[in-house]
PDB file of N, CA and C in Angstrom:
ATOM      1  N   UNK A   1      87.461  95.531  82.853  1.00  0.00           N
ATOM      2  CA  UNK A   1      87.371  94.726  84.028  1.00  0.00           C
ATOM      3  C   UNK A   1      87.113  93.299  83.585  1.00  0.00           C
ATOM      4  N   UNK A   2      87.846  92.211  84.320  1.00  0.00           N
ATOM      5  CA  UNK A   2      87.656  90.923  83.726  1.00  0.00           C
ATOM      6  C   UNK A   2      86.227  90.584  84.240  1.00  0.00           C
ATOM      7  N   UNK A   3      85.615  89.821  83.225  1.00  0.00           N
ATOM      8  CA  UNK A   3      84.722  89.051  84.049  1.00  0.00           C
ATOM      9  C   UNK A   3      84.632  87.685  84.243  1.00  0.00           C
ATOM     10  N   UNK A   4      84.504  87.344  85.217  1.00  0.00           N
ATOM     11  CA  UNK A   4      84.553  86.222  86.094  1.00  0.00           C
ATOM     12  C   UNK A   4      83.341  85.349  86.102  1.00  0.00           C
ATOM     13  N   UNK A   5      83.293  83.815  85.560  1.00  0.00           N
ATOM     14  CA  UNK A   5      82.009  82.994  85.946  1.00  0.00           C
ATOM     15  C   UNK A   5      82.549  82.157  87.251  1.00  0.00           C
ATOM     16  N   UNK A   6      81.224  82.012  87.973  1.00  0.00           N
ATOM     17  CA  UNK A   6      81.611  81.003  89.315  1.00  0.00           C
ATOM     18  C   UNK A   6      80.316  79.791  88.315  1.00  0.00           C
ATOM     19  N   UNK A   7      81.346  78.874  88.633  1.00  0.00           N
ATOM     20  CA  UNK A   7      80.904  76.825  88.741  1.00  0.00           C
ATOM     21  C   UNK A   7      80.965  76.358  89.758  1.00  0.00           C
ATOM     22  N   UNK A   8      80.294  75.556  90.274  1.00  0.00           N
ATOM     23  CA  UNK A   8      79.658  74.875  91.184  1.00  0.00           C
ATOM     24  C   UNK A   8      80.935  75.037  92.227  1.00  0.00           C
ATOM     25  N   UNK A   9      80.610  76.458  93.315  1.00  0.00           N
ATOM     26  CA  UNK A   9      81.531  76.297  94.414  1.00  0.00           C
ATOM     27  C   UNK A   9      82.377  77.679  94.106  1.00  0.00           C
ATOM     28  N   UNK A  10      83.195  78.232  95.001  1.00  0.00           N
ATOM     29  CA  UNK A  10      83.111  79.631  95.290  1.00  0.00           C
ATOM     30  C   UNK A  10      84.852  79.137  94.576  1.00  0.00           C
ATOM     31  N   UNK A  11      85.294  78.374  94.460  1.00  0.00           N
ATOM     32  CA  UNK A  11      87.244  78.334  94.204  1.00  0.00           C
ATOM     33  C   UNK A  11      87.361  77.587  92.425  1.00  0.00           C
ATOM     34  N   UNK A  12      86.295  77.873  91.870  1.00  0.00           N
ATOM     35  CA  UNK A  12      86.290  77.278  90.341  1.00  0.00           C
ATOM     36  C   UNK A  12      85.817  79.003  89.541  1.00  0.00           C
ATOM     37  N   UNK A  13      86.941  79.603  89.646  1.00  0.00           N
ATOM     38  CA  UNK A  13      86.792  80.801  88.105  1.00  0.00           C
ATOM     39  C   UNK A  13      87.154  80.773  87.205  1.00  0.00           C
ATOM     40  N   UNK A  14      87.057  81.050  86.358  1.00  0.00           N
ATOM     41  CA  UNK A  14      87.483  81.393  84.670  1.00  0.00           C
ATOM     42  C   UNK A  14      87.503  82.935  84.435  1.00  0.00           C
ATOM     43  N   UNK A  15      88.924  82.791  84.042  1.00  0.00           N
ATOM     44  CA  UNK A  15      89.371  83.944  83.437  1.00  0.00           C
ATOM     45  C   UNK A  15      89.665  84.619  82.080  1.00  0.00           C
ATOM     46  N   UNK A  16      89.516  86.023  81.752  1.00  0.00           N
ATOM     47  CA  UNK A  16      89.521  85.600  80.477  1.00  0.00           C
ATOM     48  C   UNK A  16      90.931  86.432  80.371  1.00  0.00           C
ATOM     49  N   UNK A  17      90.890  86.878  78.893  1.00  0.00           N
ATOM     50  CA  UNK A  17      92.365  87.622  78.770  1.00  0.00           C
ATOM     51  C   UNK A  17      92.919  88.784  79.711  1.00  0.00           C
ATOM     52  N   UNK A  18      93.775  89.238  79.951  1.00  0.00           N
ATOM     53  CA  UNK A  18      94.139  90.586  80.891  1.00  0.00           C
ATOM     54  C   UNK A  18      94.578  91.531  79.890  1.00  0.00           C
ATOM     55  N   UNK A  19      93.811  92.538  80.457  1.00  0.00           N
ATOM     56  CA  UNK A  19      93.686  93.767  79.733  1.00  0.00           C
ATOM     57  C   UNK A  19      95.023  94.535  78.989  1.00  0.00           C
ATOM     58  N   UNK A  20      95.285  95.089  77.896  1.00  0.00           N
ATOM     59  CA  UNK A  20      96.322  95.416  77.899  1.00  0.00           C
ATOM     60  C   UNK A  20      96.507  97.047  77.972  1.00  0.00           C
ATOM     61  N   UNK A  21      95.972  97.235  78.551  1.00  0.00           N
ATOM     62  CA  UNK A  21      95.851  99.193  78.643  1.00  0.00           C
ATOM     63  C   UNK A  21      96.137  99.147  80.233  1.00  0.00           C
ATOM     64  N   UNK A  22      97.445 100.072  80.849  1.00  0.00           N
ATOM     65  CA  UNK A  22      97.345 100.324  81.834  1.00  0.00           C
ATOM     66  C   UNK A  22      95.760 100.630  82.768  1.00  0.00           C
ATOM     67  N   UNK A  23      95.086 101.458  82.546  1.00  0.00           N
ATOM     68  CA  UNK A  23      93.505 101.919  82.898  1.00  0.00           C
ATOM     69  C   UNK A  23      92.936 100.340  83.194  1.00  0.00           C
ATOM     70  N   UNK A  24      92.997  99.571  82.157  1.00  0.00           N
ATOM     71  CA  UNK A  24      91.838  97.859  82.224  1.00  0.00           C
ATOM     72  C   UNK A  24      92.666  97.728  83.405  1.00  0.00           C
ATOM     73  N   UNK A  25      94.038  97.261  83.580  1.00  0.00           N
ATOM     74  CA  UNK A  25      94.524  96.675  84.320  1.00  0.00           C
ATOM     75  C   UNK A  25      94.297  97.271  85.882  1.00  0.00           C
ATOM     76  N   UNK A  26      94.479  98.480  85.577  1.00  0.00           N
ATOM     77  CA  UNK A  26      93.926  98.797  87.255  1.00  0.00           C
ATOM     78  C   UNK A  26      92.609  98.615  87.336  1.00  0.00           C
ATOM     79  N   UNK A  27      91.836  98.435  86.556  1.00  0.00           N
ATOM     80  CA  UNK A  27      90.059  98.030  86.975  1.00  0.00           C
ATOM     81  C   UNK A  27      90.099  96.626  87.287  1.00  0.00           C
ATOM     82  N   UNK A  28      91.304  95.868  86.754  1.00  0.00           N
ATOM     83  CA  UNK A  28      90.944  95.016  87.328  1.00  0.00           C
ATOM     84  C   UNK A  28      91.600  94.591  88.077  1.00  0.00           C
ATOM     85  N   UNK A  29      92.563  95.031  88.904  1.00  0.00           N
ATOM     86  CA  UNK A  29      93.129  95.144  90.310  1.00  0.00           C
ATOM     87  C   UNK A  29      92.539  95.865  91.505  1.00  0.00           C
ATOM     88  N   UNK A  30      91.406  96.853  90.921  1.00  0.00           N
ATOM     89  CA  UNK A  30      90.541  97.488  92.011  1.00  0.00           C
ATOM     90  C   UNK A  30      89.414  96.148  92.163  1.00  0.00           C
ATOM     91  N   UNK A  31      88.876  95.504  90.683  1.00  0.00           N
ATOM     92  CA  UNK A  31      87.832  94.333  91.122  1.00  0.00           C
ATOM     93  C   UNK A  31      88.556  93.530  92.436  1.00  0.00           C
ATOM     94  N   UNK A  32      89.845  93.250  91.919  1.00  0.00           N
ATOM     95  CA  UNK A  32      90.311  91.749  92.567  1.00  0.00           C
ATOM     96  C   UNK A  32      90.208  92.351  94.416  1.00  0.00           C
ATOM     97  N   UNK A  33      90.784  93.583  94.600  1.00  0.00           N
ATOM     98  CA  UNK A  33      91.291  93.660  95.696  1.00  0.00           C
ATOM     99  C   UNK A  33      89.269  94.211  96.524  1.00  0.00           C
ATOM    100  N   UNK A  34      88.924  94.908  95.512  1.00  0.00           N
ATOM    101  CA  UNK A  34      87.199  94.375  96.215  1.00  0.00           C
ATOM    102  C   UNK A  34      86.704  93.009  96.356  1.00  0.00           C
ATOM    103  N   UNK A  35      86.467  92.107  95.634  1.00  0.00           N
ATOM    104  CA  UNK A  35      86.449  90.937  95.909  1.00  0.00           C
ATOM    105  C   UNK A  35      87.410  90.547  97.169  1.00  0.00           C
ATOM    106  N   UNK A  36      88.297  90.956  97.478  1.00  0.00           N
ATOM    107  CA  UNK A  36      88.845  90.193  98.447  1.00  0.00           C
ATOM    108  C   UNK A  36      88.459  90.710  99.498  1.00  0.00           C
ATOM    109  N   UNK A  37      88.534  91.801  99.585  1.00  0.00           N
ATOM    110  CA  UNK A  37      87.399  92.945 100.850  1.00  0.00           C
ATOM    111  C   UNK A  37      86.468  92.240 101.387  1.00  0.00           C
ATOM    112  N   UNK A  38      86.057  92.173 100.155  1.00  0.00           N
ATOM    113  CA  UNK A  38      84.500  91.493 100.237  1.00  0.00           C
ATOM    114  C   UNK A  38      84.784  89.997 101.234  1.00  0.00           C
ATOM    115  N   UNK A  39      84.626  89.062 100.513  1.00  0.00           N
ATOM    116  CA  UNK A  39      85.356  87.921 100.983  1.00  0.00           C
ATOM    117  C   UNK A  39      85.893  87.759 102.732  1.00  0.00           C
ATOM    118  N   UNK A  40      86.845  88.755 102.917  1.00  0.00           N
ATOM    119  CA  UNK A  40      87.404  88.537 103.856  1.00  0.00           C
ATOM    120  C   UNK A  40      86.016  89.648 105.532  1.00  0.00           C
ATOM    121  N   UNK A  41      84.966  90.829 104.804  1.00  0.00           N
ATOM    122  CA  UNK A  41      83.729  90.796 105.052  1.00  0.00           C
ATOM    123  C   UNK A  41      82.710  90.022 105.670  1.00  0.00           C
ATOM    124  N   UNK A  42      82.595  89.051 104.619  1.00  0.00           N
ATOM    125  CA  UNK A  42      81.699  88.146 104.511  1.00  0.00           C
ATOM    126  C   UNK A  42      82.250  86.883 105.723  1.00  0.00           C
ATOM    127  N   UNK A  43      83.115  86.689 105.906  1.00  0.00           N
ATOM    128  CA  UNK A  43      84.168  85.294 106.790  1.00  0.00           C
ATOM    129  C   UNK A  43      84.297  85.746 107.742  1.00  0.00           C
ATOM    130  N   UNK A  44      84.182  87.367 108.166  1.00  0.00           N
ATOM    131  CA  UNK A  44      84.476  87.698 109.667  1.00  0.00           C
ATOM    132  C   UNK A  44      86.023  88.289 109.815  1.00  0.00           C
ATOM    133  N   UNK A  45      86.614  88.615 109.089  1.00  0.00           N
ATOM    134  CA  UNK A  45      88.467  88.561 108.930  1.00  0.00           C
ATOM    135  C   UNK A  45      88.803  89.489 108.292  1.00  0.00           C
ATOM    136  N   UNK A  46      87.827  90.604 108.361  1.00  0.00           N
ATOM    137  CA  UNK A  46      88.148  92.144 107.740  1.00  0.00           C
ATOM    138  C   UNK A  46      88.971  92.662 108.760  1.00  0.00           C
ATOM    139  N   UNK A  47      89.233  93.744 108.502  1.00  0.00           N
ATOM    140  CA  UNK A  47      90.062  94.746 109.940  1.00  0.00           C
ATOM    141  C   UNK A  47      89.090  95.687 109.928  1.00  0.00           C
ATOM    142  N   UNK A  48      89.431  96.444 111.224  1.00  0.00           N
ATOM    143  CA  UNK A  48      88.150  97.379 110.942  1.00  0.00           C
ATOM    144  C   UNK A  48      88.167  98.721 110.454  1.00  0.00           C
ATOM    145  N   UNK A  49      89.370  98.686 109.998  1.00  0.00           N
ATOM    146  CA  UNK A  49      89.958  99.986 109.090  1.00  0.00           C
ATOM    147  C   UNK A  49      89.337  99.337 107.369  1.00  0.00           C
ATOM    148  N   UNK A  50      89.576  98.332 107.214  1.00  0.00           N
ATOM    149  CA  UNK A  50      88.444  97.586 106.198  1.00  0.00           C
ATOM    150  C   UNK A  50      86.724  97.892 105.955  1.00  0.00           C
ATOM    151  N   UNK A  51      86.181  97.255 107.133  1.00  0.00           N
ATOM    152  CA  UNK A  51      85.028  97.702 107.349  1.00  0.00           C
ATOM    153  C   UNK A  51      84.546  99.654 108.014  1.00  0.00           C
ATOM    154  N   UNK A  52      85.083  99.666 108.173  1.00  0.00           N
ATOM    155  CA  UNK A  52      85.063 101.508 108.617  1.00  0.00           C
ATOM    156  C   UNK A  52      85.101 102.372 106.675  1.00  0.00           C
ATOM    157  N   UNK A  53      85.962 101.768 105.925  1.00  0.00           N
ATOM    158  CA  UNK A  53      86.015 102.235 104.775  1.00  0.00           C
ATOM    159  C   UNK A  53      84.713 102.045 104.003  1.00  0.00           C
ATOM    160  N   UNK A  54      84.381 100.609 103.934  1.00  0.00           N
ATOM    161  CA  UNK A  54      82.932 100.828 103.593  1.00  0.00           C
ATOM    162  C   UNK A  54      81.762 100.664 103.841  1.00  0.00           C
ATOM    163  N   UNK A  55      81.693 101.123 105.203  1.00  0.00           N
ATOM    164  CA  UNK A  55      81.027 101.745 105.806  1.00  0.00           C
ATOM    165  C   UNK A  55      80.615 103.683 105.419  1.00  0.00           C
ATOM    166  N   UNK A  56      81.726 104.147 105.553  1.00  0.00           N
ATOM    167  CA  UNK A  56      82.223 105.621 105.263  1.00  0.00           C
ATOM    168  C   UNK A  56      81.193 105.539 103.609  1.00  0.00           C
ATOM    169  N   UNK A  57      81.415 104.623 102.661  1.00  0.00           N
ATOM    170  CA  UNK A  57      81.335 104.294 101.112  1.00  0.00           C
ATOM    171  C   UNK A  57      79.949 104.502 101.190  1.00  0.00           C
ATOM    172  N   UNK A  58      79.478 104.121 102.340  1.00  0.00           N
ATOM    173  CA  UNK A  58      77.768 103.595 102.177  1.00  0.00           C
ATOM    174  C   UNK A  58      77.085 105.467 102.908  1.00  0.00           C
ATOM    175  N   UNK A  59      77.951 105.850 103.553  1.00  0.00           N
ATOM    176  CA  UNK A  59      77.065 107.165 104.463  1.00  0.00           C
ATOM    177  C   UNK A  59      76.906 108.131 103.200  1.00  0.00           C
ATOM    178  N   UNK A  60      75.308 108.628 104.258  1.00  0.00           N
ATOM    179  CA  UNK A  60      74.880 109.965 103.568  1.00  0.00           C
ATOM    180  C   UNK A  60      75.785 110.897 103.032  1.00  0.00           C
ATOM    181  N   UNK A  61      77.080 111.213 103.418  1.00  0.00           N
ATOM    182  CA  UNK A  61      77.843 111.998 103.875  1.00  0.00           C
ATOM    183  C   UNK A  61      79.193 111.984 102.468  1.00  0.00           C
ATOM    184  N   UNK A  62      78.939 110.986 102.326  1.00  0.00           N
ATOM    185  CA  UNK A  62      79.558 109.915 101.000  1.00  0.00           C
ATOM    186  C   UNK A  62      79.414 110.330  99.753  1.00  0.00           C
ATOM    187  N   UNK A  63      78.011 110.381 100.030  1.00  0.00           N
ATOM    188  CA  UNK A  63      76.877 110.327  98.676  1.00  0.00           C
ATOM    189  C   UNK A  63      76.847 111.884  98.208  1.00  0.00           C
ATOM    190  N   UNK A  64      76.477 112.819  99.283  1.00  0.00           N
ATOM    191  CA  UNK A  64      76.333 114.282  99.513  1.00  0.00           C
ATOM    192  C   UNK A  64      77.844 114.492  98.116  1.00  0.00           C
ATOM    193  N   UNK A  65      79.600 114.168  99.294  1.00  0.00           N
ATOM    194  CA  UNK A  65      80.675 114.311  98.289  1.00  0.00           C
ATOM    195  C   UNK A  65      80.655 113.946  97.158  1.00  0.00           C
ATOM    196  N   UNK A  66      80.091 112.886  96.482  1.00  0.00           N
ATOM    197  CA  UNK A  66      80.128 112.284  95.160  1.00  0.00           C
ATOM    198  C   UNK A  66      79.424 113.685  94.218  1.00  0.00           C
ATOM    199  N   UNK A  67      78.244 113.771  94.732  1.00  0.00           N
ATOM    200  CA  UNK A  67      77.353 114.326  94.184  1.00  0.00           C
ATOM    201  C   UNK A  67      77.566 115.468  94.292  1.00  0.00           C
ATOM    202  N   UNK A  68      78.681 116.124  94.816  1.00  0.00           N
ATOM    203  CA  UNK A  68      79.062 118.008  94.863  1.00  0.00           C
ATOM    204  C   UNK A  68      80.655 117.413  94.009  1.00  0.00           C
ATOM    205  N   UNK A  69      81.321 116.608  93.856  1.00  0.00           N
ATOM    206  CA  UNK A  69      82.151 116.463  93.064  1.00  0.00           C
ATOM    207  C   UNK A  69      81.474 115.997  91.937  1.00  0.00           C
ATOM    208  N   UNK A  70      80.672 115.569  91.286  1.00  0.00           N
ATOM    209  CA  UNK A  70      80.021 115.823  89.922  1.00  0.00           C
ATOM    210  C   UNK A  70      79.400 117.136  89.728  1.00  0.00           C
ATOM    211  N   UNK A  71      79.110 118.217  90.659  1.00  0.00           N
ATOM    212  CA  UNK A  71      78.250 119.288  89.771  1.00  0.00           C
ATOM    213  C   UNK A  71      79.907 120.336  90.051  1.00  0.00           C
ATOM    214  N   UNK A  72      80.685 119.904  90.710  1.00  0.00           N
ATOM    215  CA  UNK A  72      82.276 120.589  90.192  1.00  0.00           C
ATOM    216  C   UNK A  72      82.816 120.011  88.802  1.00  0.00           C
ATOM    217  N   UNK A  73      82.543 118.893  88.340  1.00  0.00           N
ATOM    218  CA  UNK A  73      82.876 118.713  87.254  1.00  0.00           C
ATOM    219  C   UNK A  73      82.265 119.301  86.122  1.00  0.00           C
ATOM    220  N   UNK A  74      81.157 119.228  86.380  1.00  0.00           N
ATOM    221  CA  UNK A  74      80.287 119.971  85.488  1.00  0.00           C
ATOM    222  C   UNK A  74      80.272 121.383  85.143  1.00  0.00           C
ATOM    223  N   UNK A  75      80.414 122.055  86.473  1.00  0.00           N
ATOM    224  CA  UNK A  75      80.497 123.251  86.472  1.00  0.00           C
ATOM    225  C   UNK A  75      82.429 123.835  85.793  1.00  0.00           C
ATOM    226  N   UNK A  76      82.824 122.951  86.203  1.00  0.00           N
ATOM    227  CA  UNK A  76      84.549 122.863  85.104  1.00  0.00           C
ATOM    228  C   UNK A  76      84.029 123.187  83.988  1.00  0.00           C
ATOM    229  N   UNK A  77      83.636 121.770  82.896  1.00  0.00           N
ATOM    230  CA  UNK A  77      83.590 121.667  81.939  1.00  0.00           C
ATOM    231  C   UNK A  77      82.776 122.924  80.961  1.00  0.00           C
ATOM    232  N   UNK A  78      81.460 123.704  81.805  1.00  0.00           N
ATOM    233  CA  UNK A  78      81.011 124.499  81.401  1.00  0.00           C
ATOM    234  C   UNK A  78      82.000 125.833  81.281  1.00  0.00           C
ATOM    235  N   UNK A  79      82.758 126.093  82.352  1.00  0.00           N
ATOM    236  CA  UNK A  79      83.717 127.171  82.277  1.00  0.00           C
ATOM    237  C   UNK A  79      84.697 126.998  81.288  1.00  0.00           C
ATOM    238  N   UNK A  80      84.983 125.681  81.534  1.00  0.00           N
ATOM    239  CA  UNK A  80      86.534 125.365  80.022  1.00  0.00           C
ATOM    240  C   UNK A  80      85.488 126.067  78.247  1.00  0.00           C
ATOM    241  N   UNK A  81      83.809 125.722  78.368  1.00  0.00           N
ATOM    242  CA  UNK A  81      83.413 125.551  77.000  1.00  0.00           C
ATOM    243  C   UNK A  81      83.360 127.075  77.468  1.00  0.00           C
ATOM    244  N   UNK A  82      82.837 128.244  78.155  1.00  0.00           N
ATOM    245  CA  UNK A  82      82.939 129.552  78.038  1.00  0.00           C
ATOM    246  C   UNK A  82      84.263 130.088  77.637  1.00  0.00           C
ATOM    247  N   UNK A  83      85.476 129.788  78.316  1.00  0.00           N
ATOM    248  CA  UNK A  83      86.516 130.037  77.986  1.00  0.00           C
ATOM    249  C   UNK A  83      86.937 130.114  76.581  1.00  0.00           C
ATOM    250  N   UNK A  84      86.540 128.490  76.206  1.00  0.00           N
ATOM    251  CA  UNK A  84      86.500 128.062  74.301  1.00  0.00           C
ATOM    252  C   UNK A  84      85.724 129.492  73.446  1.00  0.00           C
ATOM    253  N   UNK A  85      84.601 129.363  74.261  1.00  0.00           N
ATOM    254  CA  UNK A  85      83.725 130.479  73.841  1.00  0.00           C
ATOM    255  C   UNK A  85      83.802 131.729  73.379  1.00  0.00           C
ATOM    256  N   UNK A  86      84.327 132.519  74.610  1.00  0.00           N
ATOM    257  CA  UNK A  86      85.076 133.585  74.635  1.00  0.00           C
ATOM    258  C   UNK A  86      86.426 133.951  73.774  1.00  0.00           C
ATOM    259  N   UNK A  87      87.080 132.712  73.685  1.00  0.00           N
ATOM    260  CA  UNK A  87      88.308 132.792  72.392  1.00  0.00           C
ATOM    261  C   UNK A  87      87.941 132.810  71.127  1.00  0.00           C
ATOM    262  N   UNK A  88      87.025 132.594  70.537  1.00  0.00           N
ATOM    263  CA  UNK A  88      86.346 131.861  69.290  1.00  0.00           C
ATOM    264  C   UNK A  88      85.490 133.462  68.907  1.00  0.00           C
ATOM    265  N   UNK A  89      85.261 134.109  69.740  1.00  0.00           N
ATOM    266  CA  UNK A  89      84.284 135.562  70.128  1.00  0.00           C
ATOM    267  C   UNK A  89      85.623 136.512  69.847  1.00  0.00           C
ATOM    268  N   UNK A  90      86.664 136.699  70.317  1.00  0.00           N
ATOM    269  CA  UNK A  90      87.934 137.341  70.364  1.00  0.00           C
ATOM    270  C   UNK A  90      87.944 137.250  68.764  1.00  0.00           C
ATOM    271  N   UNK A  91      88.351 136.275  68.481  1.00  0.00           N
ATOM    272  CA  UNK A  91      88.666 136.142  67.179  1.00  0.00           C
ATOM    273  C   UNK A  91      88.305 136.691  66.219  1.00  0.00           C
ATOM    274  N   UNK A  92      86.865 136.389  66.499  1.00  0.00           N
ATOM    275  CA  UNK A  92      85.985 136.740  65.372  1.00  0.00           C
ATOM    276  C   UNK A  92      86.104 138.256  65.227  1.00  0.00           C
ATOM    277  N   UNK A  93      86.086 139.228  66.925  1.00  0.00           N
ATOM    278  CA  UNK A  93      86.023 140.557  66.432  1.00  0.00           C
ATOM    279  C   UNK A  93      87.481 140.946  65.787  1.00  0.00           C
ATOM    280  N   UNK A  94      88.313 140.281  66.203  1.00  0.00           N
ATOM    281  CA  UNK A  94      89.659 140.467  65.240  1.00  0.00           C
ATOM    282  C   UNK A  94      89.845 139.941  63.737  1.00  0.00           C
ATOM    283  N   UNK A  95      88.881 139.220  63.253  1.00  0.00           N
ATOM    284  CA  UNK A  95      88.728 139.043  61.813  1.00  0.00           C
ATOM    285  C   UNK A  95      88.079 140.440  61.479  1.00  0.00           C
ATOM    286  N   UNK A  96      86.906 140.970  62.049  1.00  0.00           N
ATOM    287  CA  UNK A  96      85.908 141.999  61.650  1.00  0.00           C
ATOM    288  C   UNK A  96      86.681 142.788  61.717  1.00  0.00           C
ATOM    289  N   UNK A  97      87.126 143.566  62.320  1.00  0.00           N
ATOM    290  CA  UNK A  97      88.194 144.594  62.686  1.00  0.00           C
ATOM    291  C   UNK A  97      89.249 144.591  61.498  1.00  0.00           C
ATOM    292  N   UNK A  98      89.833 143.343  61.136  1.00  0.00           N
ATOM    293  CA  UNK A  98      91.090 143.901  60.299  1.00  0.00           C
ATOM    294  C   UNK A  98      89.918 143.608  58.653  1.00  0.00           C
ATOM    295  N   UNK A  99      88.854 143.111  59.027  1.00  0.00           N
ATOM    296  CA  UNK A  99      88.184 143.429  57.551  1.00  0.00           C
ATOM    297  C   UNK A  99      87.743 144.917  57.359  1.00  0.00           C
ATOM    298  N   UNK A 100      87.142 145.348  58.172  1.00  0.00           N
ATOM    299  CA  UNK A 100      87.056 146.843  58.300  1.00  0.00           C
ATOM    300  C   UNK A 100      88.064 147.459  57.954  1.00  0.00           C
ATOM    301  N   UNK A 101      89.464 147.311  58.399  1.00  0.00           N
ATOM    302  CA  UNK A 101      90.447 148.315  58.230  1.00  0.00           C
ATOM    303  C   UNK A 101      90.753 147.909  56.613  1.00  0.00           C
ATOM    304  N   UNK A 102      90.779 146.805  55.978  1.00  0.00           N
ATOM    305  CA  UNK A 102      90.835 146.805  54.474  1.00  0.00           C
ATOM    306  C   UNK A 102      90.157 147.463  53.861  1.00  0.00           C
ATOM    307  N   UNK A 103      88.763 147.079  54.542  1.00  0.00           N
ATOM    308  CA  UNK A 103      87.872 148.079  53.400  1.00  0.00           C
ATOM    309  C   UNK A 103      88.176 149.349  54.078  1.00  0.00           C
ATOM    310  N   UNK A 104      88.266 150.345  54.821  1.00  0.00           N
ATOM    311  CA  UNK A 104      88.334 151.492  54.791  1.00  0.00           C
ATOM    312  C   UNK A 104      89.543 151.990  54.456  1.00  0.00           C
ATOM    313  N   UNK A 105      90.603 151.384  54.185  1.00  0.00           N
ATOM    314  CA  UNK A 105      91.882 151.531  53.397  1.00  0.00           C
ATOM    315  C   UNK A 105      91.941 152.266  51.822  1.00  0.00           C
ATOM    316  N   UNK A 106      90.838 150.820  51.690  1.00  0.00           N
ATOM    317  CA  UNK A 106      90.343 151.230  49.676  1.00  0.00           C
ATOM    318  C   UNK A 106      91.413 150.022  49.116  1.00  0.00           C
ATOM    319  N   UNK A 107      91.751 149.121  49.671  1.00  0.00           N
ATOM    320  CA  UNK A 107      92.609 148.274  49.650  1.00  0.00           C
ATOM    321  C   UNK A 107      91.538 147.369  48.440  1.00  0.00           C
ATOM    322  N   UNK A 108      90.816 147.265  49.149  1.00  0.00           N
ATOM    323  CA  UNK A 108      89.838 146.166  48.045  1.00  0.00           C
ATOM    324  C   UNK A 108      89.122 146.482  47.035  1.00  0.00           C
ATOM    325  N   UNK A 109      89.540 147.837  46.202  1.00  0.00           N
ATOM    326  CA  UNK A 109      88.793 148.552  45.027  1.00  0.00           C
ATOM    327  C   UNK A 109      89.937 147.728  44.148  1.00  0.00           C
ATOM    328  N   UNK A 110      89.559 147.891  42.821  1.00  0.00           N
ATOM    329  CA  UNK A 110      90.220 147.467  41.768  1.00  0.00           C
ATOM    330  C   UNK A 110      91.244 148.501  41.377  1.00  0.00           C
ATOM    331  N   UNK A 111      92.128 148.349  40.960  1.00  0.00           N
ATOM    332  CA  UNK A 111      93.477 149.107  40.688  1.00  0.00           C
ATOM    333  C   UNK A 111      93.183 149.874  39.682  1.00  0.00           C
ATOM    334  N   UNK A 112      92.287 149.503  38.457  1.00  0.00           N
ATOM    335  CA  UNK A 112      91.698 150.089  37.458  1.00  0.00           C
ATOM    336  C   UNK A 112      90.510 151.074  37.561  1.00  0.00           C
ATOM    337  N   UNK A 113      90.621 150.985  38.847  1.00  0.00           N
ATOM    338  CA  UNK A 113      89.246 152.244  39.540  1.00  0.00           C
ATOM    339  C   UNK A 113      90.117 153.202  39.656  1.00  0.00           C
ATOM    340  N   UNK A 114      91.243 153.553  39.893  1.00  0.00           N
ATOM    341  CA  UNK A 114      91.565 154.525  40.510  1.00  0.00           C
ATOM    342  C   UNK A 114      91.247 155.670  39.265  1.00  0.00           C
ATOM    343  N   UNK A 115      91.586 156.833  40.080  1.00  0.00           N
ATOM    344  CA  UNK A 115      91.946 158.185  38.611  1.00  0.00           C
ATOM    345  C   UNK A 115      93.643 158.756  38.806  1.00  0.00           C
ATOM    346  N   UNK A 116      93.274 158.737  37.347  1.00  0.00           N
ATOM    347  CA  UNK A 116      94.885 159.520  37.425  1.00  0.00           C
ATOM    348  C   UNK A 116      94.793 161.323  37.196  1.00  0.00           C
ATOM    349  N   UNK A 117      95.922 161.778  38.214  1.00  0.00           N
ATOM    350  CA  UNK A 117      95.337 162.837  38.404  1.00  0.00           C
ATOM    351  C   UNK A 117      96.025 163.704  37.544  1.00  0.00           C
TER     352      UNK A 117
END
């Protein structure tokens, strides 16, 4: 996100470079077009599909969604690492398993053990 100094008076900014990663660039097209929200807020010259939005941003109701869409994320990420989990567990009894079947083969005695009959 760019950041912006204000000098004496609200129409004197400085800018610095623009981002070159798609992602920067939309952060800083979400700043610009808040700032202008804002702005047009503050002057009386919002619409009220403008102000109704953050309004909506500010309710209990808001906050509640944010906060049940982070313990869904969470609760994701824990299922993706069980999943990981559970594969890594698979595995392992399929290493044990075909080590077992070597050794009970006789596969892993020395060739010079055997008897000749």
């Amino acid at each position: 996100m760019a950041v912006r100094r204000r000098t004496e008076g609200p129409s004197k900014v400085t800018r610095h470079r623009p981002s070159t990663t798609p992602e920067g660039r939309e952060s800083e097209l979400i700043a610009l077009a808040i700032d202008a929200a804002e702005k047009r807020i503050r002057d009386g010259s919002a619409s009220a599909q403008e102000i109704v939005h953050y309004l909506k941003l500010g309710s209990s109701r808001e906050r509640l969604e944010q906060e049940r869409l982070a313990h869904e994320n969470q609760l994701l990420q824990v299922k993706r690492e069980a999943i990981e989990s559970q594969k890594r567990v698979e595995e392992l009894y399929t290493e044990a398993l075909d080590a077992m079947r070597i050794y009970s083969s006789g596969s892993l005695t020395d060739p010079g053990d055997e008897f000749d009959g």
